[in-house]
PDB file of N, CA and C in Angstrom:
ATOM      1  N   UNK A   1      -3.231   6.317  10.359  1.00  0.00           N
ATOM      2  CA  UNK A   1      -3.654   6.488  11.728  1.00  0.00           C
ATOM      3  C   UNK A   1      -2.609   5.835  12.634  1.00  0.00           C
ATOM      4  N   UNK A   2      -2.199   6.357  13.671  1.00  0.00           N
ATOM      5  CA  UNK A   2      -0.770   5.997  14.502  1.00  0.00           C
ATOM      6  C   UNK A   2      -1.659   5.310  15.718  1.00  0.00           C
ATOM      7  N   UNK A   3      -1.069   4.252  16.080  1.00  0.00           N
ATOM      8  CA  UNK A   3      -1.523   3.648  17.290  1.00  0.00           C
ATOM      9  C   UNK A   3      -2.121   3.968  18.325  1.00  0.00           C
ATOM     10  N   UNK A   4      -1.509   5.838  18.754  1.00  0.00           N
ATOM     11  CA  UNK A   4      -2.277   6.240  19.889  1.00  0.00           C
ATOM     12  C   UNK A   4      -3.541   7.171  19.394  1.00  0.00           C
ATOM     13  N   UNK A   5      -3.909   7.016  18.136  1.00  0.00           N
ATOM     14  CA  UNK A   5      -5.033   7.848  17.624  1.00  0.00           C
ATOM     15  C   UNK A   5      -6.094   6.760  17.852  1.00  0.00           C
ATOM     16  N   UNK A   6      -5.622   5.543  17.031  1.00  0.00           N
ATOM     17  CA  UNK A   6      -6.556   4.260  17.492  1.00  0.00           C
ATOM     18  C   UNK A   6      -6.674   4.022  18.459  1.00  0.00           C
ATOM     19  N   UNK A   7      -5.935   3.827  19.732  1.00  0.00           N
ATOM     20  CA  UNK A   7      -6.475   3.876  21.129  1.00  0.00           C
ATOM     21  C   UNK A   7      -7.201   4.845  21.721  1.00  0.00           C
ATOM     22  N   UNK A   8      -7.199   5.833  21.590  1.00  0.00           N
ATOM     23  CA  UNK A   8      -8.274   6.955  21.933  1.00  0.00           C
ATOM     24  C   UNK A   8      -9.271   6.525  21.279  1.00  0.00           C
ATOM     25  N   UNK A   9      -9.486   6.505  19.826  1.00  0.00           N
ATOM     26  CA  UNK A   9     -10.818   5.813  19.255  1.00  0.00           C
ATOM     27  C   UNK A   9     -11.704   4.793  19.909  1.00  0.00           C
ATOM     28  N   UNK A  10     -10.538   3.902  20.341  1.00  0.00           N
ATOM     29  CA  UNK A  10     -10.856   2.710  21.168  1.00  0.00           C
ATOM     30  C   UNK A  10     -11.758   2.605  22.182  1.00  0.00           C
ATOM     31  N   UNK A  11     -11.104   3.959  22.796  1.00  0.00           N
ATOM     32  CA  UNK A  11     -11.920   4.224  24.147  1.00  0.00           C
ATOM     33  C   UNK A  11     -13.114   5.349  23.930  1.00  0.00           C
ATOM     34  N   UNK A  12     -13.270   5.213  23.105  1.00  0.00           N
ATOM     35  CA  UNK A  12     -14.308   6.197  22.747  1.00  0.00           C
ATOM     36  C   UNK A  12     -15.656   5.863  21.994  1.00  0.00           C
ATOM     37  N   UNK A  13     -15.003   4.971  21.721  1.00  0.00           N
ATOM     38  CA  UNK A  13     -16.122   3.143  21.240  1.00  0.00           C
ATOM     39  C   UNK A  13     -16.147   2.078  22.078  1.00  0.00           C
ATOM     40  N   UNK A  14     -15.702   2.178  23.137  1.00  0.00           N
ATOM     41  CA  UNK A  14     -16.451   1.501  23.910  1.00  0.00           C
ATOM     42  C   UNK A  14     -17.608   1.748  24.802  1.00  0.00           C
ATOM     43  N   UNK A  15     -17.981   3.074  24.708  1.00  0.00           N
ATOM     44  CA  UNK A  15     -19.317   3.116  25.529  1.00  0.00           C
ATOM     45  C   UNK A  15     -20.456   3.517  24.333  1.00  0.00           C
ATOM     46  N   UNK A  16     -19.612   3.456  23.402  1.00  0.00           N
ATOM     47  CA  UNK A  16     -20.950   3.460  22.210  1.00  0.00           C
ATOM     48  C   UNK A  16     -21.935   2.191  22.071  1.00  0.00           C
ATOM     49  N   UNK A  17     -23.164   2.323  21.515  1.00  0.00           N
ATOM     50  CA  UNK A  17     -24.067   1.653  21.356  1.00  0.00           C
ATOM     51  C   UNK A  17     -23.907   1.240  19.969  1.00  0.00           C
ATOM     52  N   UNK A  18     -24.032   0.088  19.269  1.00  0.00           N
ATOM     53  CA  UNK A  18     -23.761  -0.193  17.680  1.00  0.00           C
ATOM     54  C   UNK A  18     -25.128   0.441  17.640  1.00  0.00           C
ATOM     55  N   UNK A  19     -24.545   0.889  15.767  1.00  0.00           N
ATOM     56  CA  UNK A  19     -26.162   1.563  15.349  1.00  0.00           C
ATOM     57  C   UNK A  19     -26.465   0.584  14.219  1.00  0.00           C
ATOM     58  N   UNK A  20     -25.918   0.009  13.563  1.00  0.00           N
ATOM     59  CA  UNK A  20     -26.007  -1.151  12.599  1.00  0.00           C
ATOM     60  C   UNK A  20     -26.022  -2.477  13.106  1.00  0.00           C
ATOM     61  N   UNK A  21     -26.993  -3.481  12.715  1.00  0.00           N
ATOM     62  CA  UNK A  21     -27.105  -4.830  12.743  1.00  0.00           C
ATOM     63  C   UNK A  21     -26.677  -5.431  11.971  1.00  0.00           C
ATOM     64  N   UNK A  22     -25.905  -6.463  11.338  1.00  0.00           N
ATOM     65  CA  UNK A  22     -25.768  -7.065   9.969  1.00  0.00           C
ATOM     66  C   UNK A  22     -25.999  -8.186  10.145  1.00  0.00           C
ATOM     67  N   UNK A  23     -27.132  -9.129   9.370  1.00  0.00           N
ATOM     68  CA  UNK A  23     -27.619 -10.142   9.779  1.00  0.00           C
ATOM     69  C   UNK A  23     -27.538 -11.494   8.566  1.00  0.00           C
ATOM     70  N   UNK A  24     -28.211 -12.047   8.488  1.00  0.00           N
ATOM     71  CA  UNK A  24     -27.410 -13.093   7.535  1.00  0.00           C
ATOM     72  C   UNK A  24     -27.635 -12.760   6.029  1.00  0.00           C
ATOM     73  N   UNK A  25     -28.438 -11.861   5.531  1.00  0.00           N
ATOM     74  CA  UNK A  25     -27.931 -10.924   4.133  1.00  0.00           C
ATOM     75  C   UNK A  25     -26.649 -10.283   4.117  1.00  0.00           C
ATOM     76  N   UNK A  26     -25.574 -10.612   5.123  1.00  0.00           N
ATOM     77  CA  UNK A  26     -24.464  -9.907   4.950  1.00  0.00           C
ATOM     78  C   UNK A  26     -24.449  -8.813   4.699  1.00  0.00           C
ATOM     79  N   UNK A  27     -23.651  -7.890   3.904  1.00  0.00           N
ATOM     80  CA  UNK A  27     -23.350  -6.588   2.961  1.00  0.00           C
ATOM     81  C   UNK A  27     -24.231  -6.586   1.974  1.00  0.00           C
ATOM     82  N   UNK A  28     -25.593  -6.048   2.145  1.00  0.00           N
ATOM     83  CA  UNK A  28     -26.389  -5.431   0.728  1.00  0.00           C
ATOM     84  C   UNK A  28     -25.747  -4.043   0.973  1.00  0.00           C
ATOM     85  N   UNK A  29     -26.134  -3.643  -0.589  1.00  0.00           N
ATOM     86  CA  UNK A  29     -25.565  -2.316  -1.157  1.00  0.00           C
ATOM     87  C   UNK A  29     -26.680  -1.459  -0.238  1.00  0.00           C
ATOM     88  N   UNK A  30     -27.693  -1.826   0.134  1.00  0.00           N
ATOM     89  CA  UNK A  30     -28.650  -0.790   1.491  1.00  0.00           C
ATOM     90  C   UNK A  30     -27.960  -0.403   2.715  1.00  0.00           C
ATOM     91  N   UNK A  31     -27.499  -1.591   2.915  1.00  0.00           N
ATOM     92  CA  UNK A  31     -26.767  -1.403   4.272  1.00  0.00           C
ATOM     93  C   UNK A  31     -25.455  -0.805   4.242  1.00  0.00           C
ATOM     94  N   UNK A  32     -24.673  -0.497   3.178  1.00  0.00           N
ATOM     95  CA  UNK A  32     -23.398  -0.148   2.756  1.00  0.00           C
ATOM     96  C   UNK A  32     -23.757   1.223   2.836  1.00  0.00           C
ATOM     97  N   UNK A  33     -24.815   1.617   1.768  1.00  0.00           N
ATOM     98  CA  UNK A  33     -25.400   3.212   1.725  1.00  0.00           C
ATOM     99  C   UNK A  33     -25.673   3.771   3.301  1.00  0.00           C
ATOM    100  N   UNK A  34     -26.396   3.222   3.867  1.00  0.00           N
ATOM    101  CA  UNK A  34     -26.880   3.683   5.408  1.00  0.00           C
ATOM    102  C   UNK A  34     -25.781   3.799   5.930  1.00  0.00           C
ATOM    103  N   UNK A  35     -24.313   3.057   5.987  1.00  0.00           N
ATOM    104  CA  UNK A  35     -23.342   3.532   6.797  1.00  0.00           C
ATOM    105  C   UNK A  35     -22.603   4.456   6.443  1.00  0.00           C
ATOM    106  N   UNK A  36     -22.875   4.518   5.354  1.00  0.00           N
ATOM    107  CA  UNK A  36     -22.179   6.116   4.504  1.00  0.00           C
ATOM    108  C   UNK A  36     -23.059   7.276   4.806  1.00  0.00           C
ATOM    109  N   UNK A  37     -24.071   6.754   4.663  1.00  0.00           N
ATOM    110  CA  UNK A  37     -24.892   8.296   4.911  1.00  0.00           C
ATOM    111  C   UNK A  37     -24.677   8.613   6.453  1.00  0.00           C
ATOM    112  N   UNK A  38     -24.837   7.502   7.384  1.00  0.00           N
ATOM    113  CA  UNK A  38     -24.721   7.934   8.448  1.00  0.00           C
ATOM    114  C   UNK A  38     -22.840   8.372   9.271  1.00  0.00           C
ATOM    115  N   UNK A  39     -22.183   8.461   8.183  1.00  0.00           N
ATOM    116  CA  UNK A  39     -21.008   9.147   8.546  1.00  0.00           C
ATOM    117  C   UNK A  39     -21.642  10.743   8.621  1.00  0.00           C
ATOM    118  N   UNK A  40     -22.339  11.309   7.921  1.00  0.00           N
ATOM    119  CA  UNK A  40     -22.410  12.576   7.702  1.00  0.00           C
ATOM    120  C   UNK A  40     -22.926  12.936   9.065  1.00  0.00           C
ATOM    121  N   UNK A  41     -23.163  11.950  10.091  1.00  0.00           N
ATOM    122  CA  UNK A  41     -23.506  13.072  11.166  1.00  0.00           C
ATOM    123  C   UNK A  41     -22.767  12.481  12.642  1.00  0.00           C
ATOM    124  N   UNK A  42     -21.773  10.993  12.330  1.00  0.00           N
ATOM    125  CA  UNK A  42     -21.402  10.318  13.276  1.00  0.00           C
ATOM    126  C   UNK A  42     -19.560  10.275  12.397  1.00  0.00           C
ATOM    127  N   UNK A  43     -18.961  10.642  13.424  1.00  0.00           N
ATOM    128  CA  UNK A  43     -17.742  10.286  13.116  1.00  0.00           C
ATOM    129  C   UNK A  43     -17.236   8.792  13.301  1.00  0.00           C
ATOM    130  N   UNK A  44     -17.450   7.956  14.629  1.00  0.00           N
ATOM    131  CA  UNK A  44     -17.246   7.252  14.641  1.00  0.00           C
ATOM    132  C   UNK A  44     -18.640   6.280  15.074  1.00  0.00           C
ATOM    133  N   UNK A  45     -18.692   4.909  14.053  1.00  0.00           N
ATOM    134  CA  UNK A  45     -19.990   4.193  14.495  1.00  0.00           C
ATOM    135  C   UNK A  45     -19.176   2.611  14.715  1.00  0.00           C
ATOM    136  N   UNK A  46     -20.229   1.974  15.033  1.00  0.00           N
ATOM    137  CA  UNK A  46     -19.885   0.340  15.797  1.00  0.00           C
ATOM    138  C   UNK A  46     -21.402  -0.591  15.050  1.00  0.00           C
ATOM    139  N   UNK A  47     -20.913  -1.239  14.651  1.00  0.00           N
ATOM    140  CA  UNK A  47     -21.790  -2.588  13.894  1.00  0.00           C
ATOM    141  C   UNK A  47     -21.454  -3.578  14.280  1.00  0.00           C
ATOM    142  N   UNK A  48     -22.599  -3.853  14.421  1.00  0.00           N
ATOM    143  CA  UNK A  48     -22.991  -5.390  15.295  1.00  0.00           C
ATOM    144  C   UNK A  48     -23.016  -6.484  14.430  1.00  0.00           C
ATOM    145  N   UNK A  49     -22.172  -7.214  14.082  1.00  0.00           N
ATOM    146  CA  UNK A  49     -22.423  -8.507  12.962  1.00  0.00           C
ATOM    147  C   UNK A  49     -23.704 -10.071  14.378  1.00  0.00           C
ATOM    148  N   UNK A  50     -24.342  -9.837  13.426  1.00  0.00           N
ATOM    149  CA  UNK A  50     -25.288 -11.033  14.403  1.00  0.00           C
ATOM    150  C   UNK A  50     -24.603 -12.450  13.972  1.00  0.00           C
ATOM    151  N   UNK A  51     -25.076 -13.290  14.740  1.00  0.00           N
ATOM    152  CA  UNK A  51     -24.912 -14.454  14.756  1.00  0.00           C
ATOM    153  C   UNK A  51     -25.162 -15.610  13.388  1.00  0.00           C
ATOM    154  N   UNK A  52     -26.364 -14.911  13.048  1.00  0.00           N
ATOM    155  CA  UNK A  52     -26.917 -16.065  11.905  1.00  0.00           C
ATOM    156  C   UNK A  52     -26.580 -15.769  10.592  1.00  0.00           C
ATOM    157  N   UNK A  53     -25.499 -14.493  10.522  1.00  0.00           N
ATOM    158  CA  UNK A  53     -24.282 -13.812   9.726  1.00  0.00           C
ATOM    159  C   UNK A  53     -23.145 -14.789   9.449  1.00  0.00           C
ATOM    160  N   UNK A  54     -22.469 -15.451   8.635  1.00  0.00           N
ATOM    161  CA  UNK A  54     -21.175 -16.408   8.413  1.00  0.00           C
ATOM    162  C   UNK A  54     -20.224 -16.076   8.157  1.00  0.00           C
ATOM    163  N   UNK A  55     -20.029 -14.970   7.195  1.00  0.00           N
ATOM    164  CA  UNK A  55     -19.253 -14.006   6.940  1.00  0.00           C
ATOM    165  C   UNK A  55     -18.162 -13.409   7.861  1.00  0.00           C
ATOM    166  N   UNK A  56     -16.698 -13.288   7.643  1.00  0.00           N
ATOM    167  CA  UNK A  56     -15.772 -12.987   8.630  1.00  0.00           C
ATOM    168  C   UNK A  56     -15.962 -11.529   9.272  1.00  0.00           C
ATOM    169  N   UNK A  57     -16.278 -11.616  10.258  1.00  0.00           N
ATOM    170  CA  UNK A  57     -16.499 -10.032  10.516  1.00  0.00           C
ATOM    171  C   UNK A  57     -15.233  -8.970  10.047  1.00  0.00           C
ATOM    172  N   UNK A  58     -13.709  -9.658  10.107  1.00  0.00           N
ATOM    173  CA  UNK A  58     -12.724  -8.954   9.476  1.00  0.00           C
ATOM    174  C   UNK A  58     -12.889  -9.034   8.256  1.00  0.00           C
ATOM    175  N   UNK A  59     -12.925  -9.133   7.799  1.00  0.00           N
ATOM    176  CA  UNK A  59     -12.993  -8.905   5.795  1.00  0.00           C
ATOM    177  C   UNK A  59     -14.322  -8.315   5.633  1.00  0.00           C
ATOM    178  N   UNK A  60     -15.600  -8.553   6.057  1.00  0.00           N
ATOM    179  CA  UNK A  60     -16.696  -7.018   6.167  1.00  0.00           C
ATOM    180  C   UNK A  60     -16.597  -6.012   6.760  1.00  0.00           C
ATOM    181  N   UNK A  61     -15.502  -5.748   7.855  1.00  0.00           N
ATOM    182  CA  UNK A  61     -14.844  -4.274   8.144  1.00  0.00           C
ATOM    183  C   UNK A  61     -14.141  -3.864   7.323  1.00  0.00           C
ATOM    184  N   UNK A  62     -13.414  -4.606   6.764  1.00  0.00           N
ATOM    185  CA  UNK A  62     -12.153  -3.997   5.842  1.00  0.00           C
ATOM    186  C   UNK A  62     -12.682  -3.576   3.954  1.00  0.00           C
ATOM    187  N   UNK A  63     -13.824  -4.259   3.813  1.00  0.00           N
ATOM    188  CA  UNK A  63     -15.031  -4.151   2.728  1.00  0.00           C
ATOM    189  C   UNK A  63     -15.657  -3.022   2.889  1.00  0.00           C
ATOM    190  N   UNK A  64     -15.986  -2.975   4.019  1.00  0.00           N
ATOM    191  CA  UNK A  64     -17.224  -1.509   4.266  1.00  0.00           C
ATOM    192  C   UNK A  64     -16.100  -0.342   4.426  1.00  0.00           C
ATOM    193  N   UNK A  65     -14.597  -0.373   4.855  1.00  0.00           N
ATOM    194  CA  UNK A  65     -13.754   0.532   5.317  1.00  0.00           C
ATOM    195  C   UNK A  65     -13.746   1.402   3.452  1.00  0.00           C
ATOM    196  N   UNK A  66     -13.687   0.083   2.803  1.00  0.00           N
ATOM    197  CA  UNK A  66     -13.126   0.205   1.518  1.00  0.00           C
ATOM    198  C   UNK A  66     -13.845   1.205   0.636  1.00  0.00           C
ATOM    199  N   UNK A  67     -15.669   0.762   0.801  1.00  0.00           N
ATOM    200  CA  UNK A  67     -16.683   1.016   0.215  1.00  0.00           C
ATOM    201  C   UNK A  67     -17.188   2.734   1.076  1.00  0.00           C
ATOM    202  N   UNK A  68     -17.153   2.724   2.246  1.00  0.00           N
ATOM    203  CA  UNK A  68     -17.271   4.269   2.230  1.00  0.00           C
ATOM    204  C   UNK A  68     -16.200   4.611   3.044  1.00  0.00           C
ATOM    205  N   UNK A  69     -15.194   4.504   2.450  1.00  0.00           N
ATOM    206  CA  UNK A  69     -13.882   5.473   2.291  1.00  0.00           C
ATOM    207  C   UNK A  69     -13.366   6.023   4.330  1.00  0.00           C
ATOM    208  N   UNK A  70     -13.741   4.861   4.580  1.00  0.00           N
ATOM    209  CA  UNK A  70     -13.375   5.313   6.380  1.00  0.00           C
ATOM    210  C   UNK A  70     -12.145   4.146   6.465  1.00  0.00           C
ATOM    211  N   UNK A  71     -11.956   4.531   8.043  1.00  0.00           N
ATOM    212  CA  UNK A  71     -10.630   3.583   8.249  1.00  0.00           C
ATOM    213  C   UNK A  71     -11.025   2.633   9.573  1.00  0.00           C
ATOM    214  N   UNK A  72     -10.902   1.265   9.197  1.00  0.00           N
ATOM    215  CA  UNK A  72     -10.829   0.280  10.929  1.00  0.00           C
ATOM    216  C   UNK A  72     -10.638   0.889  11.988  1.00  0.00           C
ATOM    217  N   UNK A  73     -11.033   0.881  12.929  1.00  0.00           N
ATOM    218  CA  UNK A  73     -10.161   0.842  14.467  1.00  0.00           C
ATOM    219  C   UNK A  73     -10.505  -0.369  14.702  1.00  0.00           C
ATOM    220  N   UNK A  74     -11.317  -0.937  15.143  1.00  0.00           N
ATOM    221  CA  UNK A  74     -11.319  -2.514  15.437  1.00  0.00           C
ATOM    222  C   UNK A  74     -12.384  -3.390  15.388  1.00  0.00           C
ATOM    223  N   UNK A  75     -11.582  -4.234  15.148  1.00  0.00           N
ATOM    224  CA  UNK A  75     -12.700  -5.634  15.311  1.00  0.00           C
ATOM    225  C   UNK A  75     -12.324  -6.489  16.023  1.00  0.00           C
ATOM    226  N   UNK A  76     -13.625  -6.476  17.383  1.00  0.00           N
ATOM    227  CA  UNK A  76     -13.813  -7.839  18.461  1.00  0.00           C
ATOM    228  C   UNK A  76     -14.883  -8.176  18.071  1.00  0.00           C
ATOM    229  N   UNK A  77     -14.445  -9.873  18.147  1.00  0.00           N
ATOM    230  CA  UNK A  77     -15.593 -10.771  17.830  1.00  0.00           C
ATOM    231  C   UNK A  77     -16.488 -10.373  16.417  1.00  0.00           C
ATOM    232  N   UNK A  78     -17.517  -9.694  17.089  1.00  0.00           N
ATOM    233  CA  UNK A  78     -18.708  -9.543  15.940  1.00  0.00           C
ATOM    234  C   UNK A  78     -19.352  -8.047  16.315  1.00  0.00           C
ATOM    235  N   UNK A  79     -18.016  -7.324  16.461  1.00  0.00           N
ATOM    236  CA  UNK A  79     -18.338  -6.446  16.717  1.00  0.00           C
ATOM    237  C   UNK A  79     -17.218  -5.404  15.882  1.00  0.00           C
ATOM    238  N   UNK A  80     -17.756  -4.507  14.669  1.00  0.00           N
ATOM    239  CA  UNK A  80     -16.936  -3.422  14.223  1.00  0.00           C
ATOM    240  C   UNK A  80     -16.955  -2.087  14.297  1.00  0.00           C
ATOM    241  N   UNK A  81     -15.963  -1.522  14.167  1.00  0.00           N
ATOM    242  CA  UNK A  81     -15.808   0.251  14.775  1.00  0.00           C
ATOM    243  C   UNK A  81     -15.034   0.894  13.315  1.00  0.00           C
ATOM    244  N   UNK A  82     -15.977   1.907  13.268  1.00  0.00           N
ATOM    245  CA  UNK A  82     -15.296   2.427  11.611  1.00  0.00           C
ATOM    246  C   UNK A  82     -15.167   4.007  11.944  1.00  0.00           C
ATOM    247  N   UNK A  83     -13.832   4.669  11.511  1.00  0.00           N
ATOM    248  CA  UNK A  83     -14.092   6.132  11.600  1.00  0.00           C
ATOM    249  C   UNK A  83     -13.775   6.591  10.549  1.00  0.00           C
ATOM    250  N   UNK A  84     -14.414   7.832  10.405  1.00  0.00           N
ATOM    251  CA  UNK A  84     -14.543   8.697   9.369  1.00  0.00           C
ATOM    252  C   UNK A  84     -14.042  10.089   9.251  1.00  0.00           C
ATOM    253  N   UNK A  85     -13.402  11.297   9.257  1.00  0.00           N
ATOM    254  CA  UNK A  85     -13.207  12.321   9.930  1.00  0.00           C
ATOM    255  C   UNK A  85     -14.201  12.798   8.919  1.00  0.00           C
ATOM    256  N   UNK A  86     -15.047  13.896   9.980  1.00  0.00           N
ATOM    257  CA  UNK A  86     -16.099  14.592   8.957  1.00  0.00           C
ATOM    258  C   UNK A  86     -15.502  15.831   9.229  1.00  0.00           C
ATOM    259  N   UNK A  87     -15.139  16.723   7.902  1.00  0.00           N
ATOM    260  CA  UNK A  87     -14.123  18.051   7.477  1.00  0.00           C
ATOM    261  C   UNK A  87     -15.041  19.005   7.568  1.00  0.00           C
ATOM    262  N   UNK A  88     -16.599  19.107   7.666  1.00  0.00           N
ATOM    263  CA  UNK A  88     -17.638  20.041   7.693  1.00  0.00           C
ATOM    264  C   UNK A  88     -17.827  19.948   9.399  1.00  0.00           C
ATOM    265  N   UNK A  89     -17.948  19.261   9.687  1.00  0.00           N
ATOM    266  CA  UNK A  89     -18.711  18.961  11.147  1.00  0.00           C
ATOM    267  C   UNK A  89     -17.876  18.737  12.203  1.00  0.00           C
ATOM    268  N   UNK A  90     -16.969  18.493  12.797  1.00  0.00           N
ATOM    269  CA  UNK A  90     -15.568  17.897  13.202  1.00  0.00           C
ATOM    270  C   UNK A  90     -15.750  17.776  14.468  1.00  0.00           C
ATOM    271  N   UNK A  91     -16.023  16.502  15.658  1.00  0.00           N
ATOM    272  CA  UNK A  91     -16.219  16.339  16.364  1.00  0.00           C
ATOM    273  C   UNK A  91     -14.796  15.239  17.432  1.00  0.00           C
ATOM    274  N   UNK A  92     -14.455  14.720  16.755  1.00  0.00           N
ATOM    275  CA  UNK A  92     -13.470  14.438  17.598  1.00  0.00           C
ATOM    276  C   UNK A  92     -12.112  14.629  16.884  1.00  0.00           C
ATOM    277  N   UNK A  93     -11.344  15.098  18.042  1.00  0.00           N
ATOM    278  CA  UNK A  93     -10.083  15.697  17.999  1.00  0.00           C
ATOM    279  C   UNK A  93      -8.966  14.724  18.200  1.00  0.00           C
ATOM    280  N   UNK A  94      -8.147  14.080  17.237  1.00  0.00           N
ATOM    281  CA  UNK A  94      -7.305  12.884  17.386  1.00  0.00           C
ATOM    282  C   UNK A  94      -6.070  13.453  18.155  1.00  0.00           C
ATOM    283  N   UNK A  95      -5.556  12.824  18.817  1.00  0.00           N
ATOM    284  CA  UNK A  95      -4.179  13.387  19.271  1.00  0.00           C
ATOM    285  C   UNK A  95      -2.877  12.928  18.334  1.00  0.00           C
ATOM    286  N   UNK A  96      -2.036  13.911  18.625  1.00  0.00           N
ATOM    287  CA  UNK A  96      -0.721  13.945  17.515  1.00  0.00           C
ATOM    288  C   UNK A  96      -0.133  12.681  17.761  1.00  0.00           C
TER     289      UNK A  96
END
């Protein structure tokens, strides 16, 4: 992914709403599944790491990137953005 694909992402996650909470169970294999399944209808989603979570929010983006096969755009604070390109459904259009 080239820098100006991630900045469009960027801005395209910021008026998103996180759809995931991750709370101080960290990464269960439930919550790993739910963000995979929910690629199949969201290209790009945003997870909310809560507070009473200890866990580096960078190394559980780069874990979950790993585990369902998507790629970072970013992590602020306690806040992560994961995309996925869905090849059936195809909703956003990256620029060259």
């Amino acid at each position: 992914m080239t820098s100006k694909q991630r900045a469009y992402l960027m801005s395209l996650a910021s008026t998103l709403d996180p759809i995931f909470q991750i709370g101080k169970s960290s990464l269960t294999p439930e919550i790993t599944s739910a963000i995979e399944e929910c690629f199949n209808t969201h290209e790009l989603i945003k997870i909310n790491v809560l507070k009473n979570c200890f866990d580096d929010p960078k190394e559980m983006a780069y874990m979950l990137a790993e585990r369902t096969k998507s790629q970072v755009v970013q992590v602020i604070g306690k806040k992560i953005v994961l995309y996925k390109e869905n090849k059936d459904n195809k909703k956003i259009e990256l620029p060259r």
